[in-house]
C-alpha atoms as a PDB file:
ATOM      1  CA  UNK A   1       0.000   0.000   0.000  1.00  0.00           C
ATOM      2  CA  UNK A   2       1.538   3.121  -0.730  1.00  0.00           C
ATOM      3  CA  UNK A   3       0.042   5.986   1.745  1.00  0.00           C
ATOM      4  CA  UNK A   4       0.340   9.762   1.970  1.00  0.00           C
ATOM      5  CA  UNK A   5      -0.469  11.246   5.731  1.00  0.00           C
ATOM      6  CA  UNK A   6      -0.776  14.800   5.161  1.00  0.00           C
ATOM      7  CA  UNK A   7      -2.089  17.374   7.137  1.00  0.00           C
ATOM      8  CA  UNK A   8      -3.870  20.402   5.623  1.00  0.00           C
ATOM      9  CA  UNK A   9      -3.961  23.628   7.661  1.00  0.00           C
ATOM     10  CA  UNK A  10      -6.945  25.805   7.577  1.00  0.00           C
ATOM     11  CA  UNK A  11      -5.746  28.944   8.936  1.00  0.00           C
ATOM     12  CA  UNK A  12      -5.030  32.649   8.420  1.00  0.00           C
ATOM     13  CA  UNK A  13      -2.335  35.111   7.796  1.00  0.00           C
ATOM     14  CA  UNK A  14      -1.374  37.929  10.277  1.00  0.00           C
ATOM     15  CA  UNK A  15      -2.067  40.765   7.315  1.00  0.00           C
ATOM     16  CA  UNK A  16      -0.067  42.476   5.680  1.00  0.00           C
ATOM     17  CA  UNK A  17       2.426  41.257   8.805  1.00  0.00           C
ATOM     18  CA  UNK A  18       4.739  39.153   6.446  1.00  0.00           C
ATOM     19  CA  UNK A  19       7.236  38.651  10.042  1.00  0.00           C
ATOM     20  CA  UNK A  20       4.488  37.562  11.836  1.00  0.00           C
ATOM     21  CA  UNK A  21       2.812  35.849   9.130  1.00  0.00           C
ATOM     22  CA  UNK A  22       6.435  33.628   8.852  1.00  0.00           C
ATOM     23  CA  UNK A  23       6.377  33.181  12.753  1.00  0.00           C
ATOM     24  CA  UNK A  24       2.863  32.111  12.917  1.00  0.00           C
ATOM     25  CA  UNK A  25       3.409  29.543   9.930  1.00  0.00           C
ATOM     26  CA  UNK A  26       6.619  27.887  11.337  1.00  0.00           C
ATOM     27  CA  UNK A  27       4.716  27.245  14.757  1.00  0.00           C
ATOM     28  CA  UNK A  28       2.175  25.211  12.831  1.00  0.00           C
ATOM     29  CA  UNK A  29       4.432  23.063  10.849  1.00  0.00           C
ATOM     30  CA  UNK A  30       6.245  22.335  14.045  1.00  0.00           C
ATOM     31  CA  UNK A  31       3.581  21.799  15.945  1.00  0.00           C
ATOM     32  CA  UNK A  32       1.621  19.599  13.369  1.00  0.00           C
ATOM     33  CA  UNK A  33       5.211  17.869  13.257  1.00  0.00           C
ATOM     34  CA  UNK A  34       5.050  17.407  17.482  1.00  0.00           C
ATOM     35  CA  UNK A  35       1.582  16.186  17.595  1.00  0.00           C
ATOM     36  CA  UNK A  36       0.804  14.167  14.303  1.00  0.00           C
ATOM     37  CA  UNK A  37       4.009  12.484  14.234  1.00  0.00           C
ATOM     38  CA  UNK A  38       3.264  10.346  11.100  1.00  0.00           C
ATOM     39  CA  UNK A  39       2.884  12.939   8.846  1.00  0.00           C
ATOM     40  CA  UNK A  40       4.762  13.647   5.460  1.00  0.00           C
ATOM     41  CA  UNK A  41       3.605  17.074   4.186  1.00  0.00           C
ATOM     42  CA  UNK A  42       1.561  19.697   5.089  1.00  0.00           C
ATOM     43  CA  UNK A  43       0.071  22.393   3.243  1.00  0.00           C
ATOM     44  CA  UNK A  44      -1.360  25.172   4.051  1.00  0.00           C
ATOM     45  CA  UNK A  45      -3.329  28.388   1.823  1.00  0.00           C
ATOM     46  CA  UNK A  46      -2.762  30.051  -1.233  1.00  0.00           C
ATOM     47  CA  UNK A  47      -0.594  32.995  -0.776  1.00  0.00           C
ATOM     48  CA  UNK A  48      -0.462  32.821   3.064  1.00  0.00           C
ATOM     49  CA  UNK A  49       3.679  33.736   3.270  1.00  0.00           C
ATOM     50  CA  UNK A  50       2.263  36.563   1.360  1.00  0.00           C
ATOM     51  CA  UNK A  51       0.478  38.107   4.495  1.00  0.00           C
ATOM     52  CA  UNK A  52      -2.526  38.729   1.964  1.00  0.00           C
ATOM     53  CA  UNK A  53      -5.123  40.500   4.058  1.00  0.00           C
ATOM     54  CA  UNK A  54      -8.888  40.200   3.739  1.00  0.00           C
ATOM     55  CA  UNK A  55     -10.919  40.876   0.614  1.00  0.00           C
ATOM     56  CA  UNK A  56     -12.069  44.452   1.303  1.00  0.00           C
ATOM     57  CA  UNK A  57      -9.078  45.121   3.014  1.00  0.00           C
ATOM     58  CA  UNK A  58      -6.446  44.391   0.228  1.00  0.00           C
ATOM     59  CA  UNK A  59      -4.050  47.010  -0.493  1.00  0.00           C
ATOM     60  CA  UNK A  60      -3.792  47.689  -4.371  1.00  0.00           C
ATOM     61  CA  UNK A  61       0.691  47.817  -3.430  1.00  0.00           C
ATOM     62  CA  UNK A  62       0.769  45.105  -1.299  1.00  0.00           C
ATOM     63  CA  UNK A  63       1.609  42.490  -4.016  1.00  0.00           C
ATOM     64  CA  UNK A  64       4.547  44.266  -5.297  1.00  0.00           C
ATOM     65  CA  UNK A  65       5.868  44.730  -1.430  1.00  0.00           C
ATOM     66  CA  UNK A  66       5.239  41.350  -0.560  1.00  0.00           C
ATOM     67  CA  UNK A  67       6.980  39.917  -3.516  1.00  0.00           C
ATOM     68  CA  UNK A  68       9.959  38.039  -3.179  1.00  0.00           C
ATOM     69  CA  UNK A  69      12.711  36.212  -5.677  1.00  0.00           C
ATOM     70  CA  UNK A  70      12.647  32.093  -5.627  1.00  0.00           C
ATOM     71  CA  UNK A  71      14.951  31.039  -4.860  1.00  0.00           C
ATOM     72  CA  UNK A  72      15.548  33.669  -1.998  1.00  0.00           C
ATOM     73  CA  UNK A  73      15.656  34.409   1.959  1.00  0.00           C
ATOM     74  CA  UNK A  74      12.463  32.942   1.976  1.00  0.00           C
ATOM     75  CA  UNK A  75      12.266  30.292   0.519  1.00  0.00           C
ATOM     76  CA  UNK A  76      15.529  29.622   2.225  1.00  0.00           C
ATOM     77  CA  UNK A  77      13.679  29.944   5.535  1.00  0.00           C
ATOM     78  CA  UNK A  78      11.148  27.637   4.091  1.00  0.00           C
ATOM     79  CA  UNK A  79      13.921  24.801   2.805  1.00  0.00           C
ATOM     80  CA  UNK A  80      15.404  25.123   6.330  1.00  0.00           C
ATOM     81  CA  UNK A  81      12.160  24.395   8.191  1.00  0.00           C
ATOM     82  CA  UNK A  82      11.412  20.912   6.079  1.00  0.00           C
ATOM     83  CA  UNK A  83      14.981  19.885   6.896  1.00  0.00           C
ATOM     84  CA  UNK A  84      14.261  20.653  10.607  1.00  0.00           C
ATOM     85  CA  UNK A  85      10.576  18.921  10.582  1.00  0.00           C
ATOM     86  CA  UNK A  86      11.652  16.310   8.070  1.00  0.00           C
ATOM     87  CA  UNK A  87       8.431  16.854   6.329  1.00  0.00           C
ATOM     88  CA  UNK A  88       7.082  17.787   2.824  1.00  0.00           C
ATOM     89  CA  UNK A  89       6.089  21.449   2.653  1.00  0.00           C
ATOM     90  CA  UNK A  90       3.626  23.225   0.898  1.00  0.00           C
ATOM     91  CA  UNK A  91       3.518  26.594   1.943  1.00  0.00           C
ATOM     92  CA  UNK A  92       0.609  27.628  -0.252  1.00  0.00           C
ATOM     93  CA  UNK A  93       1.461  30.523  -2.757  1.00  0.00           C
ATOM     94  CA  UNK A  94       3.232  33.225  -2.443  1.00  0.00           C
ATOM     95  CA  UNK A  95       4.342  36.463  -4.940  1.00  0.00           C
ATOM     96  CA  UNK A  96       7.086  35.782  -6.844  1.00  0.00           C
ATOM     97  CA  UNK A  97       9.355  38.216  -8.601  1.00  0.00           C
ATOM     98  CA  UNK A  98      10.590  37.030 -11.264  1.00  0.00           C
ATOM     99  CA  UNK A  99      13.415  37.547 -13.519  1.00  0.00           C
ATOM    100  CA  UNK A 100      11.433  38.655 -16.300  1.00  0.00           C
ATOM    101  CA  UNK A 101      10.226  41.517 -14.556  1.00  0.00           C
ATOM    102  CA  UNK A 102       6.203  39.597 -14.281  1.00  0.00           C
ATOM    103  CA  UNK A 103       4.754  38.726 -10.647  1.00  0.00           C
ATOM    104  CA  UNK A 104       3.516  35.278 -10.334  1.00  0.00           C
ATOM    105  CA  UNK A 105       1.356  33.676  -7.856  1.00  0.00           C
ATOM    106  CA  UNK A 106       3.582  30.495  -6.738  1.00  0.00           C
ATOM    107  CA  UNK A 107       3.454  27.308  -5.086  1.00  0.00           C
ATOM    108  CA  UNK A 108       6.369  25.394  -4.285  1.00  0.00           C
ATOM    109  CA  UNK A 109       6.731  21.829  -3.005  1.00  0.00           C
ATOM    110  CA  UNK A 110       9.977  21.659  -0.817  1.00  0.00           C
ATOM    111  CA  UNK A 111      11.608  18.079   0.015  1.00  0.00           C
ATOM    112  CA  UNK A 112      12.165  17.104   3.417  1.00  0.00           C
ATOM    113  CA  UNK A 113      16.027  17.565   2.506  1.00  0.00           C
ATOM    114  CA  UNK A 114      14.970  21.233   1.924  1.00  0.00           C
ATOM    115  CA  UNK A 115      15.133  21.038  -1.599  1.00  0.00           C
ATOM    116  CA  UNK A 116      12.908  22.614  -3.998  1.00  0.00           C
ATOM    117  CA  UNK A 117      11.403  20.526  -6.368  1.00  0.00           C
ATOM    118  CA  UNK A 118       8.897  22.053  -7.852  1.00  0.00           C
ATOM    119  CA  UNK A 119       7.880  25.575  -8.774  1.00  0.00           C
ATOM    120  CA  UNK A 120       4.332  26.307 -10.143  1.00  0.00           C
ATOM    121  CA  UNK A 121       3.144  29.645 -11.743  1.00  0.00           C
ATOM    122  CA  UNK A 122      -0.708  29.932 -11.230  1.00  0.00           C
ATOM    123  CA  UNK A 123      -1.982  29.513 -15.115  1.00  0.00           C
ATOM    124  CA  UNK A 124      -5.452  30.765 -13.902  1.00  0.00           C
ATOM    125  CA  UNK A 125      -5.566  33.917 -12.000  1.00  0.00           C
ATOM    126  CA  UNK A 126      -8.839  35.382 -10.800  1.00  0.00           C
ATOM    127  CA  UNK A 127      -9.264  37.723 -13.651  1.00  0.00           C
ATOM    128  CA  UNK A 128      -9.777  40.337 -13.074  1.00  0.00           C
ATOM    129  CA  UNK A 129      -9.455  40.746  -9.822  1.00  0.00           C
ATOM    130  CA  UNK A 130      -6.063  39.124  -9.675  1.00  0.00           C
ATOM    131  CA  UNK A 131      -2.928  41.161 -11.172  1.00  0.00           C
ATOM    132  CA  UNK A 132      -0.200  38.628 -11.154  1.00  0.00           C
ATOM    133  CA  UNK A 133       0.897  37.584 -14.605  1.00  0.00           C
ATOM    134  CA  UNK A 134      -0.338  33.770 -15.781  1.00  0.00           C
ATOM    135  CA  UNK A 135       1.820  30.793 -16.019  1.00  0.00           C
ATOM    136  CA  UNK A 136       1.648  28.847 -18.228  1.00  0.00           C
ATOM    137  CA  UNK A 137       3.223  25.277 -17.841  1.00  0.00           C
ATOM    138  CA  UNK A 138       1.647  22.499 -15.744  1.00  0.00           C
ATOM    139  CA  UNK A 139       3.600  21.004 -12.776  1.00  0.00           C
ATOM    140  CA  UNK A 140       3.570  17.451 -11.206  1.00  0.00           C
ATOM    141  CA  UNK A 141       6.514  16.371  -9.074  1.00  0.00           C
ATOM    142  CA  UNK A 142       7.486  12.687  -7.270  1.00  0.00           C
ATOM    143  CA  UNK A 143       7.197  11.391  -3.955  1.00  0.00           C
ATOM    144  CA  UNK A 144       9.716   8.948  -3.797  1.00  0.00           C
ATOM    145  CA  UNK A 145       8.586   5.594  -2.882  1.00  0.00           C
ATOM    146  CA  UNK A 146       4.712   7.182  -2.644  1.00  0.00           C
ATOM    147  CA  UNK A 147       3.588   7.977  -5.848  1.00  0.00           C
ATOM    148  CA  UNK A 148       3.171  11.600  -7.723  1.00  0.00           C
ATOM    149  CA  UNK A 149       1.549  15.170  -6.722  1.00  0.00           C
ATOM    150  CA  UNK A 150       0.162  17.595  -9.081  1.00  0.00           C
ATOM    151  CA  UNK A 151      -0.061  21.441  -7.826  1.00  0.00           C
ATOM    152  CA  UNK A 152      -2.704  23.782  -8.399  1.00  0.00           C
ATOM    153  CA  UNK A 153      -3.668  27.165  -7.055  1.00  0.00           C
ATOM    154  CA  UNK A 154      -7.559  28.306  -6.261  1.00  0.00           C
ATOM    155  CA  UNK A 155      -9.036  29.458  -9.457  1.00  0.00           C
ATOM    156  CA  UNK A 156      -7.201  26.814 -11.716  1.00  0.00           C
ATOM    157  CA  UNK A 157     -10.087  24.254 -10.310  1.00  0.00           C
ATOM    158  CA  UNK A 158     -12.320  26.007 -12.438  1.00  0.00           C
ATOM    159  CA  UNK A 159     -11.018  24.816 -15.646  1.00  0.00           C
ATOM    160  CA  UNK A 160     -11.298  20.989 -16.148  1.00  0.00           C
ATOM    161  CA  UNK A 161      -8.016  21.016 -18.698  1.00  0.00           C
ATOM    162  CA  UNK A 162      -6.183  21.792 -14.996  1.00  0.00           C
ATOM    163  CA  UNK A 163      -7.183  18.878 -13.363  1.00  0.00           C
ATOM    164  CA  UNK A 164      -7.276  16.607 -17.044  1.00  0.00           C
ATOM    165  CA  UNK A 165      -3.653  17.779 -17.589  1.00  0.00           C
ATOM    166  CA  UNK A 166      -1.954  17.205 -14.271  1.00  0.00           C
ATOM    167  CA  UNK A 167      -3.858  13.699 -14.548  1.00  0.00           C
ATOM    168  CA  UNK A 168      -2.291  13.004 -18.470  1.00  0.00           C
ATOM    169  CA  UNK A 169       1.012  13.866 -16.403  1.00  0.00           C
ATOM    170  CA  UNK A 170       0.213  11.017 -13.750  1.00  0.00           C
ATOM    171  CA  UNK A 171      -0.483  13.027 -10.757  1.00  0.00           C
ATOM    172  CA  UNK A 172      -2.743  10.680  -8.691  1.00  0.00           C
ATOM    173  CA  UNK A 173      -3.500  13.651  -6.204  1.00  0.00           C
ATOM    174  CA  UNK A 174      -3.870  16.799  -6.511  1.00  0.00           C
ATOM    175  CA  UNK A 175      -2.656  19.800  -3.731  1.00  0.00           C
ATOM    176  CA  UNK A 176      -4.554  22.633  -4.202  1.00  0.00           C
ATOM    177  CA  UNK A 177      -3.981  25.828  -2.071  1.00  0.00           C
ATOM    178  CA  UNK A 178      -7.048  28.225  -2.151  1.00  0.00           C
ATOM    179  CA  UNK A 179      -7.960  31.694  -1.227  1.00  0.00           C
ATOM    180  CA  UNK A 180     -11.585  32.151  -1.739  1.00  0.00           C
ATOM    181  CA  UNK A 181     -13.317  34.850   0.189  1.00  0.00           C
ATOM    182  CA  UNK A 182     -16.350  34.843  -1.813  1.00  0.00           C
ATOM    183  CA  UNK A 183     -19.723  32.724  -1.694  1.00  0.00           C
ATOM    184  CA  UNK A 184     -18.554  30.815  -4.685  1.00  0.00           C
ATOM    185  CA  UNK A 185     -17.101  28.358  -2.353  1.00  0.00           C
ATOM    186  CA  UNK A 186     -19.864  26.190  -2.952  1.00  0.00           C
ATOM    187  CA  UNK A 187     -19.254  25.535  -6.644  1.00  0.00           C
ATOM    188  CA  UNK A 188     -15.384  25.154  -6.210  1.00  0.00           C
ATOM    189  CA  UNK A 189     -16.498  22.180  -3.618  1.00  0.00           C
ATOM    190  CA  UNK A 190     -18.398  20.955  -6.870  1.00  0.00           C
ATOM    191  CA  UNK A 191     -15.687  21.400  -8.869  1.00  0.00           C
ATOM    192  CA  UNK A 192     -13.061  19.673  -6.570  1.00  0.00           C
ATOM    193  CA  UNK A 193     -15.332  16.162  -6.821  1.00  0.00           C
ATOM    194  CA  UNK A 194     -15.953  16.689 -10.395  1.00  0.00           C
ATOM    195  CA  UNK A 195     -12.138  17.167 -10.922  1.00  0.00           C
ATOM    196  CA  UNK A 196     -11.652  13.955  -8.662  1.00  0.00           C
ATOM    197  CA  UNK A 197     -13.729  12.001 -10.022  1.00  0.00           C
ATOM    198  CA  UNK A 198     -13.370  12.562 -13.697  1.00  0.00           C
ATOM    199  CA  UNK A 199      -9.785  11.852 -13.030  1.00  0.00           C
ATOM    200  CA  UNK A 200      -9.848   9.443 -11.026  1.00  0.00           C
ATOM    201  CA  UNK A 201      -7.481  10.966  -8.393  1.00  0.00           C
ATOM    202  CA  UNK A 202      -7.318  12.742  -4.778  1.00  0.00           C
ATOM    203  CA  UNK A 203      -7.695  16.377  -4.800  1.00  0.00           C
ATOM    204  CA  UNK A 204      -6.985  18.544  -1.743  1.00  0.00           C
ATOM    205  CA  UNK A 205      -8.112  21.332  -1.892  1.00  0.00           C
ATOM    206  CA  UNK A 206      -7.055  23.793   1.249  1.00  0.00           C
ATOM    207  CA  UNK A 207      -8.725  27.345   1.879  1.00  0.00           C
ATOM    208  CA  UNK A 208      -8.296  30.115   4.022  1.00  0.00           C
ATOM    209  CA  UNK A 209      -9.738  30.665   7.904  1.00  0.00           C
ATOM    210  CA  UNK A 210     -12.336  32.961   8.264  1.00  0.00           C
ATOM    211  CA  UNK A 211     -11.379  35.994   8.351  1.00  0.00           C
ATOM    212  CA  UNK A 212      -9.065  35.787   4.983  1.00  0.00           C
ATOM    213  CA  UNK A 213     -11.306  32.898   3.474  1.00  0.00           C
ATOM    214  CA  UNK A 214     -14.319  31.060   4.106  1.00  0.00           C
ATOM    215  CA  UNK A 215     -12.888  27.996   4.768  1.00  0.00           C
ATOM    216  CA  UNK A 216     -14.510  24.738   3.493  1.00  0.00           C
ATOM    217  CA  UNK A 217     -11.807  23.216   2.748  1.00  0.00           C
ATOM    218  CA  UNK A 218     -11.831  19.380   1.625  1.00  0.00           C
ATOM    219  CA  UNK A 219     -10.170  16.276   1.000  1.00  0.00           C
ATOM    220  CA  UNK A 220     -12.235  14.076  -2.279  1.00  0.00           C
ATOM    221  CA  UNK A 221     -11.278  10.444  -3.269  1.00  0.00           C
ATOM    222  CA  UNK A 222     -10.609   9.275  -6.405  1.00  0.00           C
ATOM    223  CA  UNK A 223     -14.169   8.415  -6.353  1.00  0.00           C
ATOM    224  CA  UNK A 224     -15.760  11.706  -5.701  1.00  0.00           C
ATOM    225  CA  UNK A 225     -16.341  11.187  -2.097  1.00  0.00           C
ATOM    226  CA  UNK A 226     -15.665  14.005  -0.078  1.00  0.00           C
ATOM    227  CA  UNK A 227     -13.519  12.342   2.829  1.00  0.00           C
ATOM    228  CA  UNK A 228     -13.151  15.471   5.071  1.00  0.00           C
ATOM    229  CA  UNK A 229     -14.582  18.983   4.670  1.00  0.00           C
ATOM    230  CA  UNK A 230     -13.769  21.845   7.350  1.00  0.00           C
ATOM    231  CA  UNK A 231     -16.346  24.459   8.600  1.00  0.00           C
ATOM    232  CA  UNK A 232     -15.285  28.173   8.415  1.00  0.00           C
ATOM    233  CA  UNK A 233     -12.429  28.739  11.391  1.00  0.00           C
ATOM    234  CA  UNK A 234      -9.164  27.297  12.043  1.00  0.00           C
ATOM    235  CA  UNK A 235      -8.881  23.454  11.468  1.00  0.00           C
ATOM    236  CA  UNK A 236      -6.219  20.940  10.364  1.00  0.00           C
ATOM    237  CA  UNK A 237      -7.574  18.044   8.218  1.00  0.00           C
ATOM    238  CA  UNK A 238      -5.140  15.412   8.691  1.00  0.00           C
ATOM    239  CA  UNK A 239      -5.600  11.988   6.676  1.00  0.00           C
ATOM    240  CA  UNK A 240      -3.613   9.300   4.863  1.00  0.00           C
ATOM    241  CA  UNK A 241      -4.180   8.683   1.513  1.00  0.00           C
ATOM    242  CA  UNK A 242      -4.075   5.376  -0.219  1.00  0.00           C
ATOM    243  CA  UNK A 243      -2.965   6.277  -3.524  1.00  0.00           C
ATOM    244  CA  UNK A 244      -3.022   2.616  -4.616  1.00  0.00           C
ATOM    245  CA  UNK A 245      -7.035   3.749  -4.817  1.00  0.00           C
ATOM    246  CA  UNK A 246      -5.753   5.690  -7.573  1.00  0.00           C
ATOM    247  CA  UNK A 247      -5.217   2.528  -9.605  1.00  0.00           C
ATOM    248  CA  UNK A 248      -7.651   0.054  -8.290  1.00  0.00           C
ATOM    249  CA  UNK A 249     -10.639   3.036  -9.549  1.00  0.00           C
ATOM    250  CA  UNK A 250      -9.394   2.938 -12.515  1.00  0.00           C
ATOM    251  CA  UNK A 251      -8.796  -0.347 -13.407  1.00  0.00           C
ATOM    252  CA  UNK A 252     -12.154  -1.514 -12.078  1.00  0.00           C
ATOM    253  CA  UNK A 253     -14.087   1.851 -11.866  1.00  0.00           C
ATOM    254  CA  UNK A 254     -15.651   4.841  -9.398  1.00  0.00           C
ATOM    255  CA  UNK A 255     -18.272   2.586  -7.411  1.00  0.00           C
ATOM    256  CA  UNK A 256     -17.125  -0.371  -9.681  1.00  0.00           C
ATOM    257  CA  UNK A 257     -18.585   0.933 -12.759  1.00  0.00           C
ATOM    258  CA  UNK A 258     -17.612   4.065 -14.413  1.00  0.00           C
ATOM    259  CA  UNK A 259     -13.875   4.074 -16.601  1.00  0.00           C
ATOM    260  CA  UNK A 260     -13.905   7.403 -17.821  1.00  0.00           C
ATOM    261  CA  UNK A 261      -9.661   7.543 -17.710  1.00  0.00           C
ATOM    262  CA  UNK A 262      -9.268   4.221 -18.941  1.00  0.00           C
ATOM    263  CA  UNK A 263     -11.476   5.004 -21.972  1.00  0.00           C
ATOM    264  CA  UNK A 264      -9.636   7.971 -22.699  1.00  0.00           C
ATOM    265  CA  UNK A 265      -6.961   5.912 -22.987  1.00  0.00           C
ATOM    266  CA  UNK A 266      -8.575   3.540 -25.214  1.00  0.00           C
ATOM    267  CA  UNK A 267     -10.796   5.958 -27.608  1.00  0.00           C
ATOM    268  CA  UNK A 268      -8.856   9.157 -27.260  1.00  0.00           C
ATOM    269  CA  UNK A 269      -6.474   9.191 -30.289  1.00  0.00           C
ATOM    270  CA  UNK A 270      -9.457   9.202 -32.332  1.00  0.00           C
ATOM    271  CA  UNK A 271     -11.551  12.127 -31.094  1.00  0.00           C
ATOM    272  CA  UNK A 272     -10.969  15.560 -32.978  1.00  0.00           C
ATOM    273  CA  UNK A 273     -10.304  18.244 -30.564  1.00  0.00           C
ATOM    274  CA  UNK A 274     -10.772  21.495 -32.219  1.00  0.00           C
ATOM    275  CA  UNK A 275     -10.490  23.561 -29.379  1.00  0.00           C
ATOM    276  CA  UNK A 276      -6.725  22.195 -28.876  1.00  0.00           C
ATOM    277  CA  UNK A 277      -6.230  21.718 -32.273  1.00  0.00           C
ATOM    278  CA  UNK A 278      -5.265  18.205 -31.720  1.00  0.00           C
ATOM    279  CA  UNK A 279      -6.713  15.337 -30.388  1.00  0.00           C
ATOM    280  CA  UNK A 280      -6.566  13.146 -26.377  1.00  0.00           C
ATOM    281  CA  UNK A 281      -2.603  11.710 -26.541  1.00  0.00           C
ATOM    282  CA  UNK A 282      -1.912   8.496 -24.750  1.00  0.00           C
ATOM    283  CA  UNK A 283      -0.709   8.867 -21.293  1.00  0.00           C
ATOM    284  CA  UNK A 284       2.726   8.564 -21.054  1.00  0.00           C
ATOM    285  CA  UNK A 285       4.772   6.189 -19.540  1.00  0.00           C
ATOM    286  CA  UNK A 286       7.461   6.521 -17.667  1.00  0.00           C
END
């Protein structure tokens, strides 16, 4: 069986406090890493390093302030802190400056060795509300001896070619740091089963406390089934994932029926896409 105990913090920034912010986010991982001692990665909200403050409270500045260079002193700070905990760290999003003088909205996923091993650039920001510039190149990354992770950020649930790629790239669960303040929480919870279970992997998808968010955040099976949801404050959804679900589902099907990635496989070299130009490619193998 090859498991995944993670623990998905539902909290909250200090705003615009990016000192505090750091302080307040190293006490969790530490103390997730004290009291859930089985644990391999935690994650925790979209652009919470960032010290992002409230919807009506957001400061038109604050992104360019907040911004930092990857890698950098803080993502230095953040390497250092896995290689203390000896866990997997997602530390939601955060503003990243980039060389080519664009701000992104990134999520990392940082080794237990503090390494860095992947870096993902928010394709879908919440136009046009959202100023950071678009990424555009999906991200997966291994677990050794686990299986493989897909990352995406809030508003990238919303289109199904997020969830369809990362899948093609053999994610079998999805981490998805969110920041959603608005009453539109209730169709992203839609979205995160559809995107589970017309994929046929995990998605977690972790939001903001109240104040910054409105919570709700939830762990889905590859079968759809919502496994954990939180209410609206400060929670920590901790489970293990079997992500040898991942293939039993679909090799034999969501409640033993339904193959939707299998005949994909099968069918989709034939179907015209016209939208992509193109048509489904094989999954690869590697």
């Amino acid at each position: 069986m090859r498991t995944l105990a993670l623990a998905a913090l539902q909290t909250a920034p200090v705003p615009h406090d990016l000192p505090a912010t750091w302080e307040r986010f190293a006490d969790q991982v530490r103390a997730v890493r004290a009291t859930f001692p089985h644990v391999q990665l935690v994650v925790v909200p979209e652009l919470m390093l960032a010290a992002e403050a409230p919807l009506l409270r957001a400061r038109p500045d604050w992104m360019r302030e907040a911004a930092v260079s990857v890698p950098g002193p803080l993502t230095d700070r953040i390497c250092a802190l896995a290689r203390e905990t000896g866990l997997w760290l997602i530390p939601g999003s955060l503003y990243e400056r980039a060389d080519d003088g664009h701000t992104y909205n990134t999520a990392l996923a940082v080794s237990p060795t503090g390494e860095i091993v992947a870096r993902y650039r928010k394709i879908f920001p919440w136009q046009p509300y959202e100023q950071t510039t678009p990424g555009s190149e999906f991200v997966v990354f291994d677990l050794p001896g686990i299986g493989r992770a897909g990352l995406a950020i809030c508003y990238d649930g919303s289109f199904p070619e997020t969830a369809r790629q990362l899948a093609w790239l053999g994610a079998e669960v999805i981490i998805q740091p969110t920041l959603t303040t608005t009453r539109d929480r209730e169709m992203e919870l839609v979205c995160a089963r559809a995107n589970a279970w017309t994929n046929q992997l995990h998605v977690v998808n972790v939001n903001a406390a109240d104040p910054a968010g409105v919570g709700a955040s939830v762990i889905v099976d590859p079968e759809g089934i919502i496994r954990q949801q939180a209410a609206t404050g400060e929670e920590v959804l901790v489970d293990v994932l079997d992500l040898d679900t991942v293939t039993r589902v679909r090799t034999y099907g969501s409640a033993g029926i339904n193959r939707p990635w299998a005949q994909l496989a099968r069918y989709g070299d034939r179907i015209e896409l016209p939208m992509y130009g193109g048509t489904f490619q094989p999954v690869p193998t590697s």
